[in-house]
Protein backbone atom coordinates (compact mmCIF):
# COMPACT_ATOMS: atom_id res chain seq x y z
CA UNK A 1 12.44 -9.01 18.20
CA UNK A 2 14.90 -7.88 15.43
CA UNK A 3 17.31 -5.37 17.59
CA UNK A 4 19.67 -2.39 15.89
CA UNK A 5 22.19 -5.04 16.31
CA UNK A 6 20.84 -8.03 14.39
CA UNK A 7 20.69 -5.04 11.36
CA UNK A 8 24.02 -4.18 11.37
CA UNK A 9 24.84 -7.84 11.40
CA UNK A 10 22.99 -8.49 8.49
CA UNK A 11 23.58 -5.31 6.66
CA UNK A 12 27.44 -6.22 6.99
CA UNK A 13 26.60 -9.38 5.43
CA UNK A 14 24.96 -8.42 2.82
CA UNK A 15 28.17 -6.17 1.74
CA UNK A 16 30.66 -8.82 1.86
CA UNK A 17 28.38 -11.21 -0.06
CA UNK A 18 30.23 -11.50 -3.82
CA UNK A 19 27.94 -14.12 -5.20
CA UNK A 20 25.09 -11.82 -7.49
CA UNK A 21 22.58 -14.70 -7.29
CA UNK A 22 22.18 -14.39 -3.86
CA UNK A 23 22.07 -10.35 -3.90
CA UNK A 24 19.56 -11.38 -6.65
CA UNK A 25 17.54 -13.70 -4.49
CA UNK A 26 17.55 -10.73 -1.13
CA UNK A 27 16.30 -7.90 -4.09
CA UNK A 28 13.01 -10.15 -5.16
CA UNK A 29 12.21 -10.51 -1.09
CA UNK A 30 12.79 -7.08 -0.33
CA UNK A 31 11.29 -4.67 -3.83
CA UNK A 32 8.45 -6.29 -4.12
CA UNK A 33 7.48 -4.88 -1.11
CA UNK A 34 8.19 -1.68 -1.49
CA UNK A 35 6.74 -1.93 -5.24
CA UNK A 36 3.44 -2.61 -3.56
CA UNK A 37 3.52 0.00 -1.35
CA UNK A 38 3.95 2.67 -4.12
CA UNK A 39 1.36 1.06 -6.51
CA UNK A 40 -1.06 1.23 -3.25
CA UNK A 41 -0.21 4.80 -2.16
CA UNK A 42 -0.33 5.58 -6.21
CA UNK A 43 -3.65 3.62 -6.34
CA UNK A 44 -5.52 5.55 -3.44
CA UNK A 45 -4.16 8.69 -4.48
CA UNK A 46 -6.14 8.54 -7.65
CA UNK A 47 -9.23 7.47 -6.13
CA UNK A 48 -8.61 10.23 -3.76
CA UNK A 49 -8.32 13.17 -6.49
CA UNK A 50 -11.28 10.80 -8.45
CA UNK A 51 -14.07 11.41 -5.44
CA UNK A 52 -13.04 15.19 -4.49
CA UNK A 53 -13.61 15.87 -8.41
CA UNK A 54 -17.11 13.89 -7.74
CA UNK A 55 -17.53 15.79 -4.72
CA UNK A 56 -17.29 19.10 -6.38
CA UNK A 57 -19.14 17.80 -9.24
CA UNK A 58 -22.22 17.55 -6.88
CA UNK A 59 -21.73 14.26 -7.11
CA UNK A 60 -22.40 12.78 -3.60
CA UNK A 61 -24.55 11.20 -1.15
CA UNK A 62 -26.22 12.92 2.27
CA UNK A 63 -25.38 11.08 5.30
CA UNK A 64 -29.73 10.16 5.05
CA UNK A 65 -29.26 8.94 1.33
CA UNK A 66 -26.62 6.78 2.66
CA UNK A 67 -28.11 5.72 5.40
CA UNK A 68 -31.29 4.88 3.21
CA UNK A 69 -29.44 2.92 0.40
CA UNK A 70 -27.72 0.70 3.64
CA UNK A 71 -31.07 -0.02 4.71
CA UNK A 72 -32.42 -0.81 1.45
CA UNK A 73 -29.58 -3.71 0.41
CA UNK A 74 -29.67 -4.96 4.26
CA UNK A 75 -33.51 -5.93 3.34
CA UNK A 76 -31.93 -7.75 0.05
């Protein structure tokens, strides 16, 4: 279990390291992450705002339709 401790250790680290390729090397394990995150959130927002536009579009299937088209590609 990482503690508030082991953070502060490595936070402290990470300022007194001088060499860039290293600060580098702890940027590529650490943005990519958070890159991904926003793409997702960015991602299902749209698909969001896509289906409520859809929705109110008349667009949509009863909970029976749905039920029905389950049935029909379980028997496929």
């Amino acid at each position: 279990m990482i503690t508030i401790a082991d953070r502060k250790k490595i936070a402290k680290l990470v300022l007194t390291i001088h060499d860039n390729s290293v600060i580098e090397k702890i940027k590529d394990l650490i943005f990519p992450i958070n890159k991904a995150k926003e793409s997702y959130i960015k991602k299902y927002n749209k698909e969001i705002d896509e289906a409520v536009v859809q929705i109110k579009g008349g667009k949509y299937f009863t909970q029976k339709e749905a039920e029905s088209l389950l049935a029909a590609w379980e028997k496929e």
